[in-house]
ModelCIF file with pLDDT and N, C-alpha, C, O atoms, coordinates in Angstrom:
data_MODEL
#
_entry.id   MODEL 
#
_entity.id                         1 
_entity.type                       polymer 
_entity.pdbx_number_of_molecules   1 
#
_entity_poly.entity_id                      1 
_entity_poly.type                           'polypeptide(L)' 
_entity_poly.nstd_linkage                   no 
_entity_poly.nstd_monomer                   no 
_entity_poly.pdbx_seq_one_letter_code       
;(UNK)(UNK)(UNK)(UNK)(UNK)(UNK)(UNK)(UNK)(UNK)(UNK)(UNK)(UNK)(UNK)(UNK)(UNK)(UNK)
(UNK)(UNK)(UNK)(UNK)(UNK)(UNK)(UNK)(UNK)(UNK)(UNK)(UNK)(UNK)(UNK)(UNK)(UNK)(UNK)
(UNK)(UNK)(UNK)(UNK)(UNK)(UNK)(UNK)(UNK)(UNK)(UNK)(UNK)(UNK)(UNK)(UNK)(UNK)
;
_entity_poly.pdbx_seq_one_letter_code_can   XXXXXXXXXXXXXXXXXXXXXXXXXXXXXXXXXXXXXXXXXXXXXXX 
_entity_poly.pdbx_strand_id                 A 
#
loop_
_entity_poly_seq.entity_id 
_entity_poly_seq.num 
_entity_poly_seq.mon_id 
_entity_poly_seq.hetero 
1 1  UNK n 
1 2  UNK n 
1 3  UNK n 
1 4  UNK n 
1 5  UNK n 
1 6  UNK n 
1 7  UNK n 
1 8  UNK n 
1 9  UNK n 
1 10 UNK n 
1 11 UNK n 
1 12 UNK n 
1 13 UNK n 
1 14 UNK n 
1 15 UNK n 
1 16 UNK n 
1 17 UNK n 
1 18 UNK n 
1 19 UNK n 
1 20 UNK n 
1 21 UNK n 
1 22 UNK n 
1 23 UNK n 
1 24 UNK n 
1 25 UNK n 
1 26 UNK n 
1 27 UNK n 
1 28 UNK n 
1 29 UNK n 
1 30 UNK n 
1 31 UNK n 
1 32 UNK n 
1 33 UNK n 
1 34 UNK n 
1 35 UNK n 
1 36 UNK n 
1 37 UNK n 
1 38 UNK n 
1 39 UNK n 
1 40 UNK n 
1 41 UNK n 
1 42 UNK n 
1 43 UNK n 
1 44 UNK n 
1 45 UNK n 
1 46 UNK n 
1 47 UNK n 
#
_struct_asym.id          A 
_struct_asym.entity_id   1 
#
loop_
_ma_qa_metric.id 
_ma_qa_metric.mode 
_ma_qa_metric.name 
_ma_qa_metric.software_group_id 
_ma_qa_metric.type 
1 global pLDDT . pLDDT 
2 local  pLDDT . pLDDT 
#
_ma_qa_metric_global.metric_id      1 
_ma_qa_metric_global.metric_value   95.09 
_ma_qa_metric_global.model_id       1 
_ma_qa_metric_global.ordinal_id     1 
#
loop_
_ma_qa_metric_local.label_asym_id 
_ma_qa_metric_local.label_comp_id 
_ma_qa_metric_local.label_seq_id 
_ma_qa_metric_local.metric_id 
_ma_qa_metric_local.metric_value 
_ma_qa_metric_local.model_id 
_ma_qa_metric_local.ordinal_id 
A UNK 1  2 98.00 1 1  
A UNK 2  2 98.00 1 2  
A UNK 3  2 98.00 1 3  
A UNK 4  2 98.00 1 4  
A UNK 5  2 98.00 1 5  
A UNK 6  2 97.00 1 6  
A UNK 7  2 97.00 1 7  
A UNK 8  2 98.00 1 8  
A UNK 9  2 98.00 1 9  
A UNK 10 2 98.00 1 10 
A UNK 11 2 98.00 1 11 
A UNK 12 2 98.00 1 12 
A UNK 13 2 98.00 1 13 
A UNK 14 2 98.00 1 14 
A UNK 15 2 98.00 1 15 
A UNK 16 2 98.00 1 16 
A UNK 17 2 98.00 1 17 
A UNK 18 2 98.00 1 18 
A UNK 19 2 98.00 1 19 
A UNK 20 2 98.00 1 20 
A UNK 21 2 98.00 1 21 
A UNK 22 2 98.00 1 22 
A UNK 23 2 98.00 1 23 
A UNK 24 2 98.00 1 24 
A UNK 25 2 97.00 1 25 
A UNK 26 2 97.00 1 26 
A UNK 27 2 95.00 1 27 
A UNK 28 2 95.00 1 28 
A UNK 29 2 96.00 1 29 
A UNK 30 2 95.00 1 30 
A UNK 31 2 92.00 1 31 
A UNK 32 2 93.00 1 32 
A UNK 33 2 93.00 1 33 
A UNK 34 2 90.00 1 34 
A UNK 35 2 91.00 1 35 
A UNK 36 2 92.00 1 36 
A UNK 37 2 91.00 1 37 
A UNK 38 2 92.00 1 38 
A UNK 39 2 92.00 1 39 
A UNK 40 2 90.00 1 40 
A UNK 41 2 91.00 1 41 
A UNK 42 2 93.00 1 42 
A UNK 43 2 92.00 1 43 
A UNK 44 2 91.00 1 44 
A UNK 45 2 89.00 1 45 
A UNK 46 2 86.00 1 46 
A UNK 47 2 86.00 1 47 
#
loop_
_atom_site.group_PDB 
_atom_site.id 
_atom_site.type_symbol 
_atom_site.label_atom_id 
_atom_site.label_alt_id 
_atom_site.label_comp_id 
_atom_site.label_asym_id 
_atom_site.label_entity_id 
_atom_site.label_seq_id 
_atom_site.pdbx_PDB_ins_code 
_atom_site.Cartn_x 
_atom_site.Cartn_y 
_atom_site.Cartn_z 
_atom_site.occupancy 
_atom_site.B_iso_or_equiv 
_atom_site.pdbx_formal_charge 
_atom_site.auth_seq_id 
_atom_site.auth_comp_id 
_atom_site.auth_asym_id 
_atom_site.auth_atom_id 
_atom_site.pdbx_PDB_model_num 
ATOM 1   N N  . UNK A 1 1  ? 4.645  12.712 11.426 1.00 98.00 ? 1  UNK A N  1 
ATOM 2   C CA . UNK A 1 1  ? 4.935  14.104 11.792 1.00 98.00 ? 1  UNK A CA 1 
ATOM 3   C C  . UNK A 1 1  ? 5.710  14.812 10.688 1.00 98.00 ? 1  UNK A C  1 
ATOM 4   O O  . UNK A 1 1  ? 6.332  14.042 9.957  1.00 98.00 ? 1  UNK A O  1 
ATOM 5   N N  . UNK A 1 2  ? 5.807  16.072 10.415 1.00 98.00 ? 2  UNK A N  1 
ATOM 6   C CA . UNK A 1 2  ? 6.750  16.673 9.663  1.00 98.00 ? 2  UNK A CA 1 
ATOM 7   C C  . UNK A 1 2  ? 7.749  17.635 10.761 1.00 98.00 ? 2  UNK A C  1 
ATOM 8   O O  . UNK A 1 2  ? 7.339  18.224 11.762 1.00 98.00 ? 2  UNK A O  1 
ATOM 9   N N  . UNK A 1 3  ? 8.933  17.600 10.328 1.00 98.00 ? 3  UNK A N  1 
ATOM 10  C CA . UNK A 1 3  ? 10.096 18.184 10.800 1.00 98.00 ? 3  UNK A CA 1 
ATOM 11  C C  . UNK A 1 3  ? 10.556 19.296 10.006 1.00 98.00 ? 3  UNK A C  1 
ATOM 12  O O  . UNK A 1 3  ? 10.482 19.241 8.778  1.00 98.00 ? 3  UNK A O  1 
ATOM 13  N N  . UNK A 1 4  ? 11.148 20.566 10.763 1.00 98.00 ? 4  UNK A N  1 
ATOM 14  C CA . UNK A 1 4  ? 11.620 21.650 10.082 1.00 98.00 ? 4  UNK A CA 1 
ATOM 15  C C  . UNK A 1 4  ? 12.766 21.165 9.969  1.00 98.00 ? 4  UNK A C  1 
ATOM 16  O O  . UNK A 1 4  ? 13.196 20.169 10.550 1.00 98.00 ? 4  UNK A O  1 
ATOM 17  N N  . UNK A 1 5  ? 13.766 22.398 8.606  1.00 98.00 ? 5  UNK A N  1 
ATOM 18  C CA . UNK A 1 5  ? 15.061 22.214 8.883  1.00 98.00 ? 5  UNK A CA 1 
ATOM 19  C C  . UNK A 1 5  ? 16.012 22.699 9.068  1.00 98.00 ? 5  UNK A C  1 
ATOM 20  O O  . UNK A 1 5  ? 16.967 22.883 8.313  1.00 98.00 ? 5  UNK A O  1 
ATOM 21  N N  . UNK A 1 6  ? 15.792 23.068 10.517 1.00 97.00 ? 6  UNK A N  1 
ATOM 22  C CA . UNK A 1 6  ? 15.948 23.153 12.003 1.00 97.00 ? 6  UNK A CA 1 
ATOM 23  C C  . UNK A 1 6  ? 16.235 22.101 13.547 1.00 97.00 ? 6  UNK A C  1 
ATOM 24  O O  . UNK A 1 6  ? 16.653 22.244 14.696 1.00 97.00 ? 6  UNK A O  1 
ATOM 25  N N  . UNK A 1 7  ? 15.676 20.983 12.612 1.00 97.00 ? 7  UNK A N  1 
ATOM 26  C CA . UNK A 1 7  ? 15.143 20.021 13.161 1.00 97.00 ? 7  UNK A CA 1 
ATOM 27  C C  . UNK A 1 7  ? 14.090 19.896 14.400 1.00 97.00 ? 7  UNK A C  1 
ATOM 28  O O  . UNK A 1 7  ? 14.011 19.062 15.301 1.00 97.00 ? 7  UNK A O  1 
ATOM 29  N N  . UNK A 1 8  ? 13.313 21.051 14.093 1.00 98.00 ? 8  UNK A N  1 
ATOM 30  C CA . UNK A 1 8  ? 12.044 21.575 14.735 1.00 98.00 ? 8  UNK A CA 1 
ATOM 31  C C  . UNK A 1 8  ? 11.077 20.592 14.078 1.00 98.00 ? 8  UNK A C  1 
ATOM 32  O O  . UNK A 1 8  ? 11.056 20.266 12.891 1.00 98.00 ? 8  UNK A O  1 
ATOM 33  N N  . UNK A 1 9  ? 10.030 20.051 15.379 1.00 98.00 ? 9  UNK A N  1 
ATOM 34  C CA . UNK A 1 9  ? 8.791  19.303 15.328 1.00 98.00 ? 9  UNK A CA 1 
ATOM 35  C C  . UNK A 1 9  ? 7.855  20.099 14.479 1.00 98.00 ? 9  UNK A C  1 
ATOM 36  O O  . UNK A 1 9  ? 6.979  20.178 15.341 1.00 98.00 ? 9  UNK A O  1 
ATOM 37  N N  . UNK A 1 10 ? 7.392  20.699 13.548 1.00 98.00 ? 10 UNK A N  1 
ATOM 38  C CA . UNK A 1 10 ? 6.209  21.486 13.338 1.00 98.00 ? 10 UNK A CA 1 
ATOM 39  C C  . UNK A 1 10 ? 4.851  21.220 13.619 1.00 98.00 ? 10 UNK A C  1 
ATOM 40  O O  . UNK A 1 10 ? 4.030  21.955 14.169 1.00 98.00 ? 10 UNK A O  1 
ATOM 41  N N  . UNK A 1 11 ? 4.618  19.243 12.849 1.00 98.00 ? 11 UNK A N  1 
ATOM 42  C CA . UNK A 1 11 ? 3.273  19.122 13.868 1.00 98.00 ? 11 UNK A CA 1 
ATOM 43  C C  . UNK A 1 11 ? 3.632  17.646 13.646 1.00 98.00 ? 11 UNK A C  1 
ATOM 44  O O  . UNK A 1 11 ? 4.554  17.160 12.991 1.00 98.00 ? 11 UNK A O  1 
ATOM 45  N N  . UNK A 1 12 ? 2.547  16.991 14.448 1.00 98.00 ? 12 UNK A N  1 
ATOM 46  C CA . UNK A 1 12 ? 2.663  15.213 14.613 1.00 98.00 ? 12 UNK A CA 1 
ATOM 47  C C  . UNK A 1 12 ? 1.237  14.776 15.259 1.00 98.00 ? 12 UNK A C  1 
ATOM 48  O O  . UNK A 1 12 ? 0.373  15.445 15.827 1.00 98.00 ? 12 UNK A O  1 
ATOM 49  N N  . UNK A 1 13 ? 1.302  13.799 15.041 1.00 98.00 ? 13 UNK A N  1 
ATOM 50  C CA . UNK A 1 13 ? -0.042 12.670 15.716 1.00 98.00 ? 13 UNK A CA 1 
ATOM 51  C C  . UNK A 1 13 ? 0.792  11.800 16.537 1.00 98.00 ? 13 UNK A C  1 
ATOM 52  O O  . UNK A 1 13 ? 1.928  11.389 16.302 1.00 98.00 ? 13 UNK A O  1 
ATOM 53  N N  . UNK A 1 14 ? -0.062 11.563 17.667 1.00 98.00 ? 14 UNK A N  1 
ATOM 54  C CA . UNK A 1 14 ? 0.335  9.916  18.670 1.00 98.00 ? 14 UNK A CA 1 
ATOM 55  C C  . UNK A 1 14 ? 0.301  8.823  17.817 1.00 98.00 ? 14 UNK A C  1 
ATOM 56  O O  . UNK A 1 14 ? 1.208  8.398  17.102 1.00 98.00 ? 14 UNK A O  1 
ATOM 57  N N  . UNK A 1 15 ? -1.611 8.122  18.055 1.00 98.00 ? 15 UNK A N  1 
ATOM 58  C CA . UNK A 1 15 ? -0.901 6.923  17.809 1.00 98.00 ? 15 UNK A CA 1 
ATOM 59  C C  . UNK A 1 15 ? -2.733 6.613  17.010 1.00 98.00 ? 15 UNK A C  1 
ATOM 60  O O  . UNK A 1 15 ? -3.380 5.566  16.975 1.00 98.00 ? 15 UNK A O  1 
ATOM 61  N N  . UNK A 1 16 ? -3.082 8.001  16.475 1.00 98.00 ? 16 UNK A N  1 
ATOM 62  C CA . UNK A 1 16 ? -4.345 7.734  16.043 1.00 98.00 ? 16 UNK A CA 1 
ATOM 63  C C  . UNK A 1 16 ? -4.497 7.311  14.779 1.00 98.00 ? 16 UNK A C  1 
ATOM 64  O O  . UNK A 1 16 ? -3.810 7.638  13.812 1.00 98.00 ? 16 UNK A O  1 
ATOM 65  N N  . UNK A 1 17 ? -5.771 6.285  14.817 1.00 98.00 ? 17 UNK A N  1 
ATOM 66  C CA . UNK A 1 17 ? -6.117 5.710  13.541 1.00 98.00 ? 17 UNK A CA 1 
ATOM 67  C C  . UNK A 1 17 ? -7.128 6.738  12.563 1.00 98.00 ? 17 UNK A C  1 
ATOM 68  O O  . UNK A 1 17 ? -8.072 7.475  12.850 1.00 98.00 ? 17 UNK A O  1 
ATOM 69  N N  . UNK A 1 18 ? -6.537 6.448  11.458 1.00 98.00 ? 18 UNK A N  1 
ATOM 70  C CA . UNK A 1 18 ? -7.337 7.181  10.428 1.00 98.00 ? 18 UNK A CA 1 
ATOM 71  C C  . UNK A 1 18 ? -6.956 8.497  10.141 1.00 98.00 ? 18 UNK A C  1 
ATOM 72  O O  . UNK A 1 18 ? -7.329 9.011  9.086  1.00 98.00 ? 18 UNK A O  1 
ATOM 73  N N  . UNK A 1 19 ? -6.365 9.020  10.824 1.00 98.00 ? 19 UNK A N  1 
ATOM 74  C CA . UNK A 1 19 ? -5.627 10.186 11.000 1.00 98.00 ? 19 UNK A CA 1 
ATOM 75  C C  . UNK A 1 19 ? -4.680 11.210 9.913  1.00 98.00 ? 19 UNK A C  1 
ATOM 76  O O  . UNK A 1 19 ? -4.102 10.577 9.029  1.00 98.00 ? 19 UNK A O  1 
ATOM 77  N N  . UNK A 1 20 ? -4.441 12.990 9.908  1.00 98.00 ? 20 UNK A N  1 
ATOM 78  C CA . UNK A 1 20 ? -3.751 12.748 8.998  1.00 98.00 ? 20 UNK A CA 1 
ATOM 79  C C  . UNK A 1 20 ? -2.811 14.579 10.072 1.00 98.00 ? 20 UNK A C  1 
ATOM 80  O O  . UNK A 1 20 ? -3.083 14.946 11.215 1.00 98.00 ? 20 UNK A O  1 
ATOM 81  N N  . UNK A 1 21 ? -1.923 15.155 9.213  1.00 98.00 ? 21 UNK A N  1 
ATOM 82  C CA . UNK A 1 21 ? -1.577 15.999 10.146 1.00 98.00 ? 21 UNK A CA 1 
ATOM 83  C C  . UNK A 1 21 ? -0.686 16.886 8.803  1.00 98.00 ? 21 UNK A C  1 
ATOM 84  O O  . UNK A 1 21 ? 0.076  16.482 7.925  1.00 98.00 ? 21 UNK A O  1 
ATOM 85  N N  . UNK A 1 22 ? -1.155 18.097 9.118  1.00 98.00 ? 22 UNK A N  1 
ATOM 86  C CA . UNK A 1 22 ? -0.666 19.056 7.892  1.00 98.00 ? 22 UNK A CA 1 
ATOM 87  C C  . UNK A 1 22 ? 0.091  20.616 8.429  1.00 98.00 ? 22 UNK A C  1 
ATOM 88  O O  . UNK A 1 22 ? -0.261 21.437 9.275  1.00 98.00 ? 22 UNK A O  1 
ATOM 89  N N  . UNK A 1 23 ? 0.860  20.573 7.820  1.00 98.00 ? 23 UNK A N  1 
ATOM 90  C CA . UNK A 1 23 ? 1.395  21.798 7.771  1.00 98.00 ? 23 UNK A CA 1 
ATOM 91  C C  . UNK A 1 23 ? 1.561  22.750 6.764  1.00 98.00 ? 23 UNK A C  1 
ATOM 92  O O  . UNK A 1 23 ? 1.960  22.405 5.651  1.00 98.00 ? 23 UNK A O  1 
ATOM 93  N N  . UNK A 1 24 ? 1.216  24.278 7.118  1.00 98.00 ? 24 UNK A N  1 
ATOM 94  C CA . UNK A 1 24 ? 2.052  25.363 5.923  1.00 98.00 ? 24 UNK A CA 1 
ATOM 95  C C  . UNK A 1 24 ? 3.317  25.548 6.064  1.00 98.00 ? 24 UNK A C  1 
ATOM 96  O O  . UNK A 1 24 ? 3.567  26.166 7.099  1.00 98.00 ? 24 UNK A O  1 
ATOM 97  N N  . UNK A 1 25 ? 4.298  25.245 5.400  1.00 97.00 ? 25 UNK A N  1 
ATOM 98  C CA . UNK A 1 25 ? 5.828  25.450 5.272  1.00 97.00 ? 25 UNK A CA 1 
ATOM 99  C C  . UNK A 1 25 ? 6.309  26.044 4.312  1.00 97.00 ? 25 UNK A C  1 
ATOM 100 O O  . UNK A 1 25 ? 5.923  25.618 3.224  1.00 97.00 ? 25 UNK A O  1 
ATOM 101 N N  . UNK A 1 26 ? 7.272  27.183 4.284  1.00 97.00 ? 26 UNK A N  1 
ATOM 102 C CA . UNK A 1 26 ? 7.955  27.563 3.868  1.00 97.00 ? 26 UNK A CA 1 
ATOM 103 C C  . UNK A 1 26 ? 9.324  27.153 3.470  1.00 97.00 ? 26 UNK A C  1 
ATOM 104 O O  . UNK A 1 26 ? 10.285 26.849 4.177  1.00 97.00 ? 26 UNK A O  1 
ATOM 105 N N  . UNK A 1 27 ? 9.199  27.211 2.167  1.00 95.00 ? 27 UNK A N  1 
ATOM 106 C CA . UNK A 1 27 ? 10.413 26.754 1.284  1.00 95.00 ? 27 UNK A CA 1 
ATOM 107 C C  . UNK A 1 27 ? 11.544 27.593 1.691  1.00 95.00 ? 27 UNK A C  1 
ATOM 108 O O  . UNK A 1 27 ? 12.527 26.878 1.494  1.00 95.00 ? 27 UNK A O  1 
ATOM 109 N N  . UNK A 1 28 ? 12.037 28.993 2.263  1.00 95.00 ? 28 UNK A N  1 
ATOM 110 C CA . UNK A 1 28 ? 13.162 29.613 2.075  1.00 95.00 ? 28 UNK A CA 1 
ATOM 111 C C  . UNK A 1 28 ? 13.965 29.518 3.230  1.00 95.00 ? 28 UNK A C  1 
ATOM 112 O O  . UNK A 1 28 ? 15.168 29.752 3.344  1.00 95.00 ? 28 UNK A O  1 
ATOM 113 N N  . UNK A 1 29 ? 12.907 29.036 4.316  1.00 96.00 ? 29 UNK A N  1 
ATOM 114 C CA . UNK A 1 29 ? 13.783 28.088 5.590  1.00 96.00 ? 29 UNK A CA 1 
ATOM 115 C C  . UNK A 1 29 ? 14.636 27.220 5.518  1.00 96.00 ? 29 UNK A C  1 
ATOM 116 O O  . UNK A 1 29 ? 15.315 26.794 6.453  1.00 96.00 ? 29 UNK A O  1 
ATOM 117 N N  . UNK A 1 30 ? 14.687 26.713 3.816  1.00 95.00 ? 30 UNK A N  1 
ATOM 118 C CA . UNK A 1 30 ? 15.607 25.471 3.659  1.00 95.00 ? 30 UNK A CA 1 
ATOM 119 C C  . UNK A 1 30 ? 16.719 26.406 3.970  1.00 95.00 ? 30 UNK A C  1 
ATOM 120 O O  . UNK A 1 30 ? 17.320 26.465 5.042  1.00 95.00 ? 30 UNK A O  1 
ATOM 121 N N  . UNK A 1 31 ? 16.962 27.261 2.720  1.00 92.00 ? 31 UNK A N  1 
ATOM 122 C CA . UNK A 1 31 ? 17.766 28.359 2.469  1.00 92.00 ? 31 UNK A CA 1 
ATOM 123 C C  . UNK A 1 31 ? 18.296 28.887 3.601  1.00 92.00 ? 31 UNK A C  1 
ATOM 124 O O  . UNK A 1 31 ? 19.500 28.837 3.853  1.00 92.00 ? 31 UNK A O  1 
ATOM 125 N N  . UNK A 1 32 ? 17.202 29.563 4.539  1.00 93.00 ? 32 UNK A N  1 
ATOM 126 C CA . UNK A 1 32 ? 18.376 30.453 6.156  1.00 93.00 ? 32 UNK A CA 1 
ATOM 127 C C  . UNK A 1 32 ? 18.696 29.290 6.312  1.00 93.00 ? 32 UNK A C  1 
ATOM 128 O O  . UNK A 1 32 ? 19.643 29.289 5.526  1.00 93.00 ? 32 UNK A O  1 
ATOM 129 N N  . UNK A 1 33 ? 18.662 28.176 6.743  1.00 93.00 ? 33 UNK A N  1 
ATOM 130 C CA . UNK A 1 33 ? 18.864 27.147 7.377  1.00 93.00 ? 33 UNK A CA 1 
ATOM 131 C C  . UNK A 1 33 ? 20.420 26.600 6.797  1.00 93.00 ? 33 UNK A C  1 
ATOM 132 O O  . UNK A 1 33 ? 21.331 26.259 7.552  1.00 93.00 ? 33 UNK A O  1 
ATOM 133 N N  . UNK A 1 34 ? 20.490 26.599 5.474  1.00 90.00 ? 34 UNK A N  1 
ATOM 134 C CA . UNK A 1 34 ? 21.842 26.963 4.965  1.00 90.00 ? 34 UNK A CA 1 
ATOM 135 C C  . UNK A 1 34 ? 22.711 27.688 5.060  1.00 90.00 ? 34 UNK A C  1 
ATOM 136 O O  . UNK A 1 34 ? 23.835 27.272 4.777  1.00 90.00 ? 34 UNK A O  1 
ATOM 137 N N  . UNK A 1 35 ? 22.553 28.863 5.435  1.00 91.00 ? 35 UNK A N  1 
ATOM 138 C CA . UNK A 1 35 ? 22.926 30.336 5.536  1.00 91.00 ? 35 UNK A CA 1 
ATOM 139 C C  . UNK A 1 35 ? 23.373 29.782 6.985  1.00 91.00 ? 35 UNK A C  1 
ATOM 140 O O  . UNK A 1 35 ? 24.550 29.422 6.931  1.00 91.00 ? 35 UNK A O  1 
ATOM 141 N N  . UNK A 1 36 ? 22.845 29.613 8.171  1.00 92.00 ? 36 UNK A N  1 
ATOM 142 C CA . UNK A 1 36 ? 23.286 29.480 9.644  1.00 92.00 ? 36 UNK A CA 1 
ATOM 143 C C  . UNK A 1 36 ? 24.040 28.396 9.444  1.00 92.00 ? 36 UNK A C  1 
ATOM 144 O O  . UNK A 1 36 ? 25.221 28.661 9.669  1.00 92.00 ? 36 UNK A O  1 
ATOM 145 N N  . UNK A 1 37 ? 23.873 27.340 9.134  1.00 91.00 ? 37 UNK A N  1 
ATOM 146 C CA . UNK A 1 37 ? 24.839 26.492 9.267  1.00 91.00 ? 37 UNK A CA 1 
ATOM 147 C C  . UNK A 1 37 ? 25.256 25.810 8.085  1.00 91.00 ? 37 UNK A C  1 
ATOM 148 O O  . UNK A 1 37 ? 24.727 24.790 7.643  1.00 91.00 ? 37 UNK A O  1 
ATOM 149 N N  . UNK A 1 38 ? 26.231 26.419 7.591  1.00 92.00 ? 38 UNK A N  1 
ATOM 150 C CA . UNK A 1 38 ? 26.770 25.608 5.888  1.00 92.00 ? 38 UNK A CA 1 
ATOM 151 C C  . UNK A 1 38 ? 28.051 24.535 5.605  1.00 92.00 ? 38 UNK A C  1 
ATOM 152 O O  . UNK A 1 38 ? 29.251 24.545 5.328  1.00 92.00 ? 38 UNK A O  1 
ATOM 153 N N  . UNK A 1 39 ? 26.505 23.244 5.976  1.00 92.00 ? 39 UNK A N  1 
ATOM 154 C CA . UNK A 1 39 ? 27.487 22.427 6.471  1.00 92.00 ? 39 UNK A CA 1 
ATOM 155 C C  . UNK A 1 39 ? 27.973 21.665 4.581  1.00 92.00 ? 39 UNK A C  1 
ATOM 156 O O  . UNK A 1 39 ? 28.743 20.707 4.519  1.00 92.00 ? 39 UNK A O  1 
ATOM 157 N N  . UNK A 1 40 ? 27.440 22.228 3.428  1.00 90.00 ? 40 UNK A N  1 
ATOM 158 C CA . UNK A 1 40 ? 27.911 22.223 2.288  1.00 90.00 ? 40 UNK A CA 1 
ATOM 159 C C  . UNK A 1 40 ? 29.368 22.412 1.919  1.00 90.00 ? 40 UNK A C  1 
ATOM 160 O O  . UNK A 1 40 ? 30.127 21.793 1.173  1.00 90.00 ? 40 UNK A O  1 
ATOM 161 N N  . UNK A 1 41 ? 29.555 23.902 3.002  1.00 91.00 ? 41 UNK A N  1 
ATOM 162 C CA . UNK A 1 41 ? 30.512 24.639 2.641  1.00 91.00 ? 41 UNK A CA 1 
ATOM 163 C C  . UNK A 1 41 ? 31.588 23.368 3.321  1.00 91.00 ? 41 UNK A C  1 
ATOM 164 O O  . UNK A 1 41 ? 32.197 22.665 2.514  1.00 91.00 ? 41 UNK A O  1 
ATOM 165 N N  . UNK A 1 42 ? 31.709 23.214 4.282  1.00 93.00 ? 42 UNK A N  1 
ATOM 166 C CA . UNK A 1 42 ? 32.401 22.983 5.439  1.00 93.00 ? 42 UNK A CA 1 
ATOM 167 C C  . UNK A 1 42 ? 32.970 21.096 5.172  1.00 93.00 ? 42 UNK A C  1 
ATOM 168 O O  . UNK A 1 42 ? 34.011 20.688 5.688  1.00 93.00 ? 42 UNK A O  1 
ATOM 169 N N  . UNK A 1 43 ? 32.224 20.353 4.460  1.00 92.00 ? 43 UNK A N  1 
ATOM 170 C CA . UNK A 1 43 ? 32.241 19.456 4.102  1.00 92.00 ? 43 UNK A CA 1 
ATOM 171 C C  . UNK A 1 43 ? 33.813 18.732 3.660  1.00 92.00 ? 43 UNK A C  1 
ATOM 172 O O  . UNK A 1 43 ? 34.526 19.485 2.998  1.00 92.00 ? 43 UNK A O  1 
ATOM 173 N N  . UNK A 1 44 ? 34.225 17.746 3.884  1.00 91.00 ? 44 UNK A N  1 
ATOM 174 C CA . UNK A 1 44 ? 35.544 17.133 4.007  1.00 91.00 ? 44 UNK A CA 1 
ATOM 175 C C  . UNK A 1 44 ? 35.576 15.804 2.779  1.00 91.00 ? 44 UNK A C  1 
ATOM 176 O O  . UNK A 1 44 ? 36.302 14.820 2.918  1.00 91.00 ? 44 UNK A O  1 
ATOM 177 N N  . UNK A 1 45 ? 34.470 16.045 1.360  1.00 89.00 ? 45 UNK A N  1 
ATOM 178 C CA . UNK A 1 45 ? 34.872 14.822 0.745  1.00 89.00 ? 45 UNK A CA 1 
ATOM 179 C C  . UNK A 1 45 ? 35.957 13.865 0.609  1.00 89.00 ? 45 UNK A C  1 
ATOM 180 O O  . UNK A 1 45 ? 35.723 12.674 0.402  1.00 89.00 ? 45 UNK A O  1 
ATOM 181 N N  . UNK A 1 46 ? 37.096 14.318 0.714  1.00 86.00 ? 46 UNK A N  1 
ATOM 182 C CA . UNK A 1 46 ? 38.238 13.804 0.124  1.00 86.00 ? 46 UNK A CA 1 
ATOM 183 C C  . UNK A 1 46 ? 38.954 12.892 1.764  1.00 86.00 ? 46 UNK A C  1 
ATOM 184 O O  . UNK A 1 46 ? 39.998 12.242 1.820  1.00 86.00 ? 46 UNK A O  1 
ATOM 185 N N  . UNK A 1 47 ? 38.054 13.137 2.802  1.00 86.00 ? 47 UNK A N  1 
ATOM 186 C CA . UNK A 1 47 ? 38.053 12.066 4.217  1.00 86.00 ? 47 UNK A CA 1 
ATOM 187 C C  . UNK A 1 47 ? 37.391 10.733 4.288  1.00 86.00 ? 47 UNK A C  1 
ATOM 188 O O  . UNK A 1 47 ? 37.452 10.068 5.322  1.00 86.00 ? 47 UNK A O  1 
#
């Protein structure tokens, strides 16, 4: 399956043979996805 990151399902297969499963995704979703939650920013290295 591929996963947004969102941690949204976008698409997946059961349990079929031979199989394959594709998505169009957008690269700048990484980006909002940063923007809503910046867990970069927020980060505690020095714990």
């Amino acid at each position: 399956f591929i996963a947004g990151p969102m941690g949204e399902n976008i698409a997946t297969l059961a349990d079929e043979k031979w199989a394959y499963v594709a998505a169009e995704v957008d690269l700048d979703e990484t980006e909002n996805a940063h923007e809503f939650m910046n867990y970069k920013r927020d980060r505690r290295p020095d714990l």
